[in-house]
C-alpha atoms as a PDB file:
ATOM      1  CA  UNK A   1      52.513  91.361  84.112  1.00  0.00           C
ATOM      2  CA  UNK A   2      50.274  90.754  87.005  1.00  0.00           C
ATOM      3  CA  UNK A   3      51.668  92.666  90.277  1.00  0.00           C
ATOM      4  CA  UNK A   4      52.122  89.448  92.397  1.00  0.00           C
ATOM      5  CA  UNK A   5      53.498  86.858  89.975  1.00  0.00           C
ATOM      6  CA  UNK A   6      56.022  89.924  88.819  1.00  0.00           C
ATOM      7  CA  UNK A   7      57.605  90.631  92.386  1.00  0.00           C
ATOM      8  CA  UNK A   8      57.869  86.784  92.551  1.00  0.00           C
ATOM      9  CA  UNK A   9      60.010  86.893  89.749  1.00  0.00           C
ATOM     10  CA  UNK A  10      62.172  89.071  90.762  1.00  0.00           C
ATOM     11  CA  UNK A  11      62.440  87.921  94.084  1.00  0.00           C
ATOM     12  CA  UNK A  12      63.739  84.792  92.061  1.00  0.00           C
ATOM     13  CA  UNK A  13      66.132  86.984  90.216  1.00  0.00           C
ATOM     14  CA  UNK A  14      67.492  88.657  92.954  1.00  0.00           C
ATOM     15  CA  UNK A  15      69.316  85.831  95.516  1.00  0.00           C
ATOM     16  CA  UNK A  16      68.667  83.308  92.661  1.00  0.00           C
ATOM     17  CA  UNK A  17      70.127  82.212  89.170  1.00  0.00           C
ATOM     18  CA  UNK A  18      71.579  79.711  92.289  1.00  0.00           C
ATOM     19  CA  UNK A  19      71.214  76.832  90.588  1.00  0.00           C
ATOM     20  CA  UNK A  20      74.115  78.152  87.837  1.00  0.00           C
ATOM     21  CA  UNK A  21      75.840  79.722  90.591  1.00  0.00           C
ATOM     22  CA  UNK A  22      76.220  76.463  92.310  1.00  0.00           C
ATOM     23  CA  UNK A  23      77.171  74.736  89.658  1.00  0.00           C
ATOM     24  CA  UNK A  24      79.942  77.122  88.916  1.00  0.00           C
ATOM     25  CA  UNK A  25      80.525  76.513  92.253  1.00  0.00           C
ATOM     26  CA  UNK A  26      80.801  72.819  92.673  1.00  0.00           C
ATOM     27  CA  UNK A  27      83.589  72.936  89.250  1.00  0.00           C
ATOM     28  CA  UNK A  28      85.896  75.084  91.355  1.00  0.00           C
ATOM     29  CA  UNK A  29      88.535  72.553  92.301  1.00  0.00           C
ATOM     30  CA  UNK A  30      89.406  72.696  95.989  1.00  0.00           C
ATOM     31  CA  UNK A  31      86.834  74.839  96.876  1.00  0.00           C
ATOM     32  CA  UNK A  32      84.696  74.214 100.492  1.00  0.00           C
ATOM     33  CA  UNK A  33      81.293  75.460 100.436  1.00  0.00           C
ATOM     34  CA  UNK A  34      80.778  77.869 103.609  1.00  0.00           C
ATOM     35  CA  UNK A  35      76.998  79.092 102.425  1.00  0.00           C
ATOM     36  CA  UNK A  36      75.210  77.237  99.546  1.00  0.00           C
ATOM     37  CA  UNK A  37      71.731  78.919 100.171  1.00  0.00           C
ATOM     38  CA  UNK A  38      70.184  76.765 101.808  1.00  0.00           C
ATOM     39  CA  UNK A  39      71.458  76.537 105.588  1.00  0.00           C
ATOM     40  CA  UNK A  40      73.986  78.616 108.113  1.00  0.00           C
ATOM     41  CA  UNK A  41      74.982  74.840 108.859  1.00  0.00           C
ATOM     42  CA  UNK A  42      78.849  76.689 108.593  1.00  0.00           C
ATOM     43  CA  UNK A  43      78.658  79.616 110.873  1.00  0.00           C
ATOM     44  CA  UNK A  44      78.320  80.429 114.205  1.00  0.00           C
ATOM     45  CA  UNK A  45      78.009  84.064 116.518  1.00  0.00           C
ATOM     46  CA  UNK A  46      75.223  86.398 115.775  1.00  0.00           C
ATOM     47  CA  UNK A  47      72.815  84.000 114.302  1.00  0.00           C
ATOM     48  CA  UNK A  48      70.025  86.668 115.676  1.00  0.00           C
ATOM     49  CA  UNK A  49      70.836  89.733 113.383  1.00  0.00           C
ATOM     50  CA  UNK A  50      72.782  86.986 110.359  1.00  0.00           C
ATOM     51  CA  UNK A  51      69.608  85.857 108.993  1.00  0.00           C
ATOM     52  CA  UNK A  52      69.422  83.331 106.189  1.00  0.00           C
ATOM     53  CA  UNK A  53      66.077  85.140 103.788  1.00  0.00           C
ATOM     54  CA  UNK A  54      65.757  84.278 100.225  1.00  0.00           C
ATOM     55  CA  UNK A  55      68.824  82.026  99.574  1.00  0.00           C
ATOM     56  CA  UNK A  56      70.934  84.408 101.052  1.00  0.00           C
ATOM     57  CA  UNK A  57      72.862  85.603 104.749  1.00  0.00           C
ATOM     58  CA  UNK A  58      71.030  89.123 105.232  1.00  0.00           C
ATOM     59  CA  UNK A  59      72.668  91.631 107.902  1.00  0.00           C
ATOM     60  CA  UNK A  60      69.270  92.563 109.394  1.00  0.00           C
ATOM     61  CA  UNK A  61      70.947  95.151 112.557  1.00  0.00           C
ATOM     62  CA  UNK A  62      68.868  95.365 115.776  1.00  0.00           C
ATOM     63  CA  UNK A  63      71.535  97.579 116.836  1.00  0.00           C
ATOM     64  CA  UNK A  64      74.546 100.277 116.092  1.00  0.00           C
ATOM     65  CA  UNK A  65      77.711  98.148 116.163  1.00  0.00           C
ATOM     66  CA  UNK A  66      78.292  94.523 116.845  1.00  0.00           C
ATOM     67  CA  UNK A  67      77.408  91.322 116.534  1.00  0.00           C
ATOM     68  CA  UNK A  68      79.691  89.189 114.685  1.00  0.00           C
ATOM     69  CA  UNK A  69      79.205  86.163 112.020  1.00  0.00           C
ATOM     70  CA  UNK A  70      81.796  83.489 112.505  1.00  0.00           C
ATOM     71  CA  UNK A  71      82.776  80.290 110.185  1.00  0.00           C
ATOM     72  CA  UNK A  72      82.818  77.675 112.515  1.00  0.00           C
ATOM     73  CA  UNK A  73      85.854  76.351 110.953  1.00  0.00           C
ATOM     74  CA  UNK A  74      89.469  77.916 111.147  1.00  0.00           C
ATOM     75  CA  UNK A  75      91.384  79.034 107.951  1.00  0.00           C
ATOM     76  CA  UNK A  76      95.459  79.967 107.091  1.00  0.00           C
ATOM     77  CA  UNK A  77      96.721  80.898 103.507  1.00  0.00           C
ATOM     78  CA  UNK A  78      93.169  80.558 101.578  1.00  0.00           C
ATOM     79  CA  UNK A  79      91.612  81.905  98.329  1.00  0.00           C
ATOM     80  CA  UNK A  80      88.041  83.332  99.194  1.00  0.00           C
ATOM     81  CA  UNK A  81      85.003  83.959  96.979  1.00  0.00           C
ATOM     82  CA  UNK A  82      82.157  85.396  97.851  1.00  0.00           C
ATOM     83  CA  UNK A  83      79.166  88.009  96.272  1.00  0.00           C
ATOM     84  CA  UNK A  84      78.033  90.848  98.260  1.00  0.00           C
ATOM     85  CA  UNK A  85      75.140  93.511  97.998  1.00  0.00           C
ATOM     86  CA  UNK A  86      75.057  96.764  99.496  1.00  0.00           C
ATOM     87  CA  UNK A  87      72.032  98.047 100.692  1.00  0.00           C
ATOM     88  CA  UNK A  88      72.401 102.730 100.729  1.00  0.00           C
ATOM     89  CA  UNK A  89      75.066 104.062 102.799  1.00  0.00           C
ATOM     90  CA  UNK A  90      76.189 100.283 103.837  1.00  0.00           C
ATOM     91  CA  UNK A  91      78.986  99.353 106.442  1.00  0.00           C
ATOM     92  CA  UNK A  92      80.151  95.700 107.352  1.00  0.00           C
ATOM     93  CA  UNK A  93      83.618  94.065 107.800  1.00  0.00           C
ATOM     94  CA  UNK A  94      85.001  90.886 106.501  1.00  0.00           C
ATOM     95  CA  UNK A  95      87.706  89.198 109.253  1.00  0.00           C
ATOM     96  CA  UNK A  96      89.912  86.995 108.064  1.00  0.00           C
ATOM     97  CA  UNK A  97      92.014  84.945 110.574  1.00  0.00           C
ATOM     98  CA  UNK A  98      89.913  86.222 113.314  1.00  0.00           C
ATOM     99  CA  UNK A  99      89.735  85.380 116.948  1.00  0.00           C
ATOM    100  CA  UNK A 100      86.053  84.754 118.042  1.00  0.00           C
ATOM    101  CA  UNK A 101      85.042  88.068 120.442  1.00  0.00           C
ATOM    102  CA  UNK A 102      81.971  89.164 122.558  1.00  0.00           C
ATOM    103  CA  UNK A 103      79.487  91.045 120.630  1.00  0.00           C
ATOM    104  CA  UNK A 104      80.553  94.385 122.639  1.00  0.00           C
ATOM    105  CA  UNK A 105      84.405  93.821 121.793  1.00  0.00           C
ATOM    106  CA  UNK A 106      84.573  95.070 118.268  1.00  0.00           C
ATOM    107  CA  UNK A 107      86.754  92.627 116.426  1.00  0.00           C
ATOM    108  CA  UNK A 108      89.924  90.818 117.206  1.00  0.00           C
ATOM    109  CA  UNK A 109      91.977  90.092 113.740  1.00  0.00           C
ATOM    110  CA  UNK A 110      92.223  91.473 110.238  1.00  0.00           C
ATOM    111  CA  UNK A 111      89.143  93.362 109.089  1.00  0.00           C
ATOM    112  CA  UNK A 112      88.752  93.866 104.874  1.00  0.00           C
ATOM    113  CA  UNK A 113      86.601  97.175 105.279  1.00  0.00           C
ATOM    114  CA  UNK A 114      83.357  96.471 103.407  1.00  0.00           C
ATOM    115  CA  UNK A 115      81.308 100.206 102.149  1.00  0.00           C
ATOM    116  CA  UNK A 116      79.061 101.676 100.033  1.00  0.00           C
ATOM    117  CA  UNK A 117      82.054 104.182  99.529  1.00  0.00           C
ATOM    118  CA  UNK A 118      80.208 106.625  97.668  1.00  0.00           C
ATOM    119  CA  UNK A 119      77.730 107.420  99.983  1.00  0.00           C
ATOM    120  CA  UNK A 120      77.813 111.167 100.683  1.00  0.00           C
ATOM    121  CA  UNK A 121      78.731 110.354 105.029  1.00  0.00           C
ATOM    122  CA  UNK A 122      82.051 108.728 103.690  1.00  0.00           C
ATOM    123  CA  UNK A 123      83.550 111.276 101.577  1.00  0.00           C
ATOM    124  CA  UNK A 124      86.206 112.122 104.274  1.00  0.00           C
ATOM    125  CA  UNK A 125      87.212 108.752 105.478  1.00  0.00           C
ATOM    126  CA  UNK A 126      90.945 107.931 105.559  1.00  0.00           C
ATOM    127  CA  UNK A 127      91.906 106.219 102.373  1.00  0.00           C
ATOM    128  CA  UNK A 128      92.688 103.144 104.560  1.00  0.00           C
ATOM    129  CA  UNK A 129      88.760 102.880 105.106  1.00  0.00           C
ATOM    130  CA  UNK A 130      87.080 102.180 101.982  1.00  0.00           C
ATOM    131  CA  UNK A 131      85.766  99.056 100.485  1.00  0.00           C
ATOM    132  CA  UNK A 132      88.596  96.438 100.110  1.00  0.00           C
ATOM    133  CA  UNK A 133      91.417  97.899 102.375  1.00  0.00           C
ATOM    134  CA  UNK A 134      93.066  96.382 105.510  1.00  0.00           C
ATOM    135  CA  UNK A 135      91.432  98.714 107.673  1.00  0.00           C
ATOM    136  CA  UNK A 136      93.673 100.960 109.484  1.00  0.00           C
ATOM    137  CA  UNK A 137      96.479  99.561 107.649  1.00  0.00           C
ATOM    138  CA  UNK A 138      96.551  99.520 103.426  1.00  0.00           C
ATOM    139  CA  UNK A 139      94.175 101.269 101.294  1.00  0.00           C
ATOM    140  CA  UNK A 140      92.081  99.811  98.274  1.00  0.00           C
ATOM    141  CA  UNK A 141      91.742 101.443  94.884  1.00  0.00           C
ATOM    142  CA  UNK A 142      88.833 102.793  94.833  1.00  0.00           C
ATOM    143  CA  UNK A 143      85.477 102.985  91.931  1.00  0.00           C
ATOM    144  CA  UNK A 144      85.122  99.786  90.989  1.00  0.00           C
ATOM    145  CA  UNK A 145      82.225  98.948  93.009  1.00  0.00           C
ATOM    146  CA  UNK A 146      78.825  98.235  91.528  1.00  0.00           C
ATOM    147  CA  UNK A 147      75.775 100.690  92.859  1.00  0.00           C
ATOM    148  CA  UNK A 148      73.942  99.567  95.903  1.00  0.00           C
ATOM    149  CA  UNK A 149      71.150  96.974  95.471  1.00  0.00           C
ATOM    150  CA  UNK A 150      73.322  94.921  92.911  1.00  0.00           C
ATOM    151  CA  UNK A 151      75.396  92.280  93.135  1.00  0.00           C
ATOM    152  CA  UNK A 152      79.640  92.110  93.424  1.00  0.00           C
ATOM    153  CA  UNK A 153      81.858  89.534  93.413  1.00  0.00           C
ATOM    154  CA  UNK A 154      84.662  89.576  95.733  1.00  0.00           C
ATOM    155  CA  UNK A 155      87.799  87.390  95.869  1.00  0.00           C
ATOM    156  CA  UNK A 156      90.120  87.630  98.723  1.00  0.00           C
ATOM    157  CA  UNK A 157      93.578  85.717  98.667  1.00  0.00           C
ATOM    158  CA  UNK A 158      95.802  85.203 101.971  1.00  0.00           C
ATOM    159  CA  UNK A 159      99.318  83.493 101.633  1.00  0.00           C
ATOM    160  CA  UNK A 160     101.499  84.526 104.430  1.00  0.00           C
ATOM    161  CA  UNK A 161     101.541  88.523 105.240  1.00  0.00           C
ATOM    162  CA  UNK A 162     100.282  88.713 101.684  1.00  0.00           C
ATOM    163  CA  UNK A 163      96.764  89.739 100.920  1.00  0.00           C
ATOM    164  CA  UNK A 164      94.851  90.287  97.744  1.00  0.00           C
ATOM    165  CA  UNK A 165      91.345  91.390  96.740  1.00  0.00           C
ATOM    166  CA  UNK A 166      90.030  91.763  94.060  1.00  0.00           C
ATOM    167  CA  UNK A 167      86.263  93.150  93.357  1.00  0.00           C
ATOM    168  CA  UNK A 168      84.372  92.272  90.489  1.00  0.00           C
ATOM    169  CA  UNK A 169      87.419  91.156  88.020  1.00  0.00           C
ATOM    170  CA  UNK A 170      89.881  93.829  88.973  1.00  0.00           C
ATOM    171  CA  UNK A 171      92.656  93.636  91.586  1.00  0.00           C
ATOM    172  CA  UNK A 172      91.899  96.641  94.142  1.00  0.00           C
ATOM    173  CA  UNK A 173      94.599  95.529  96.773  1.00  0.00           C
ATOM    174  CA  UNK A 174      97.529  94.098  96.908  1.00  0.00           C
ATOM    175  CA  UNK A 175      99.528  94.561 100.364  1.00  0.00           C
ATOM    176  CA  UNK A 176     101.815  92.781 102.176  1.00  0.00           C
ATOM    177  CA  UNK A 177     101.232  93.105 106.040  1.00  0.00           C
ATOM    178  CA  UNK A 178     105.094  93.401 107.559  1.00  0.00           C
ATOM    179  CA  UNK A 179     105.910  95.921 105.226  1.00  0.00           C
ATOM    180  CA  UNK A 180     102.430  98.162 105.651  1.00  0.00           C
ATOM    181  CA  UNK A 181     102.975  97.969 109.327  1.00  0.00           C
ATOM    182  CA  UNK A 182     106.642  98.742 109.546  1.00  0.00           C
ATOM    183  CA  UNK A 183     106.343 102.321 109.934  1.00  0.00           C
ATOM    184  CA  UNK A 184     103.726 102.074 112.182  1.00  0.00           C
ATOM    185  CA  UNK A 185     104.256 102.432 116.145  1.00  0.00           C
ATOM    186  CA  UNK A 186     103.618  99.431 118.012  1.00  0.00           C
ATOM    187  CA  UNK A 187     100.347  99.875 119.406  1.00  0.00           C
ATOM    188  CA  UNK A 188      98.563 101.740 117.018  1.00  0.00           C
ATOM    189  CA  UNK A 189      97.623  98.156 115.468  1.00  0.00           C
ATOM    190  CA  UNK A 190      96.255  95.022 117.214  1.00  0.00           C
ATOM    191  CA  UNK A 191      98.720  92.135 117.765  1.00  0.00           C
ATOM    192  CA  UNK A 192      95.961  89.656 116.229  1.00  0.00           C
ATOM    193  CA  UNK A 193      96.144  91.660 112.793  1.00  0.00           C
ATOM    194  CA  UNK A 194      98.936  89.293 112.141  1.00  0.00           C
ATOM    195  CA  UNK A 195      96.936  86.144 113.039  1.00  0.00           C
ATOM    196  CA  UNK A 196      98.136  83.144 111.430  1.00  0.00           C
ATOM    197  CA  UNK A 197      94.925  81.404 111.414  1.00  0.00           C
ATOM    198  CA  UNK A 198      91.316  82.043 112.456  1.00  0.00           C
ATOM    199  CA  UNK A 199      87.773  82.136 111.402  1.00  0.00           C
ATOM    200  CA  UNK A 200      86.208  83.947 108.324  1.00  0.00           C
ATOM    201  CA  UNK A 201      83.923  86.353 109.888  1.00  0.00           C
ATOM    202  CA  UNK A 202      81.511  89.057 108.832  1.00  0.00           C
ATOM    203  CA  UNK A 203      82.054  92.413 111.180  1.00  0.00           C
ATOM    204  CA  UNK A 204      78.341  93.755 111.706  1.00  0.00           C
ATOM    205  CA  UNK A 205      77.953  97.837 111.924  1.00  0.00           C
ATOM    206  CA  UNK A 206      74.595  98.703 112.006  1.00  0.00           C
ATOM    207  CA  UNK A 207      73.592  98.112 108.375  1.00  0.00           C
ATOM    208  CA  UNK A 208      71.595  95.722 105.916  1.00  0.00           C
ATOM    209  CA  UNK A 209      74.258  93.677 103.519  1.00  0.00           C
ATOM    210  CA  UNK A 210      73.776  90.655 101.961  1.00  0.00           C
ATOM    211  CA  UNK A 211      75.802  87.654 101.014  1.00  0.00           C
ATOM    212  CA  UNK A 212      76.042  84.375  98.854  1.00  0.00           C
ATOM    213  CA  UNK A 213      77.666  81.846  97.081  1.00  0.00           C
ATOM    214  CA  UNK A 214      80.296  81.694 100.044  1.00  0.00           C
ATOM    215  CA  UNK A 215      83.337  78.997  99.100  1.00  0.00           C
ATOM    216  CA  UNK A 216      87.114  78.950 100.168  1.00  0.00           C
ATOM    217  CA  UNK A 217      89.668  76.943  99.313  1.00  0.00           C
ATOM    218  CA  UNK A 218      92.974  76.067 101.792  1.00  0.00           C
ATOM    219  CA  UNK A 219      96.113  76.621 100.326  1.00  0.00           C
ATOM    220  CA  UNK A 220      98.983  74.709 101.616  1.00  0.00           C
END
């Protein structure tokens, strides 16, 4: 196959198959669209390092830490879908019910640690740290990850102080918040962990990750 026309292809390949993705998408009853592919139309924060390159939102860090990606809407109790690829050695956060922070703050809200957790630099995290846990708080099973540079699928559920992912068909957490936190001593957890409401957000650290096919779906 000639060089050119054969990384075209797989450029295609790589963010696309969209069109089926979408119309998976669009038979999901209930479902919003936050990122379709084709515009950040949905999000607001670090639009400088969030990039939107080859149908998907691409973590492209100009620096260490910081620099947040915020839906511009506000969410409760939802249901969450979402792929993700990590790129080697990969660190980024999802918030859910987040409060909208300066870039230098950190995060304000509940962050669902997202890691390439078997990159050699992570082998002696805290179990509360790998991909899929409440950070800080309850710990994901662990190996069901795909290897970096292909794609997972991610679905994140939030009724109450409940909160389930589960990564690529199998359920890797399944915590409720009150009773993780009740042996904890006040102050060795933020206050906002226990938001109510507040914007989907992707936590940047420093790393390339990318994202697509971004939907979510209020529950009452």
């Amino acid at each position: 196959m000639n060089i050119k026309y054969g990384v075209l292809f797989i450029g295609m390949l790589f963010c696309v198959g969209m069109q089926g993705i979408y119309a998976q998408q669009k038979s999901e009853k209930g479902f919003i669209t936050l990122f379709d592919g084709s515009n950040m139309d949905a999000w607001q924060g670090n639009t400088q390092e969030y990039v939107l390159q080859d149908s998907c939102i691409v973590m492209k860090p100009t620096q260490e830490m910081g620099g947040n990606l915020y839906s511009k809407q506000t969410f409760g109790d939802f249901v969450l879908r979402f792929d993700f690829l990590l790129t080697p050695g990969a660190n980024n956060g999802l918030g859910i019910r987040h409060d909208i922070v300066p870039n230098d703050k950190g995060y304000s809200g509940m962050e669902l640690q997202i890691l390439d957790n078997e990159d050699p630099q992570y082998k002696d995290l805290k179990e509360y740290q790998y991909h899929g846990s409440v950070y800080g708080i309850a710990a994901a099973k662990r190996g069901y990850l795909k290897e970096p540079g292909e794609w997972n699928v991610q679905e994140v559920i939030a009724k109450g102080d409940d909160i389930t992912v589960k990564v690529n068909g199998t359920v890797i957490l399944k915590a409720n918040l009150k009773a993780a936190l009740k042996d904890k001593p006040e102050g060795s957890y933020m206050k906002a962990v226990l938001n109510k409401t507040g914007h989907i957000a992707f936590l940047g650290h420093g790393s390339e990750v990318k994202f697509r096919n971004i939907r979510i779906k209020p529950l009452k």
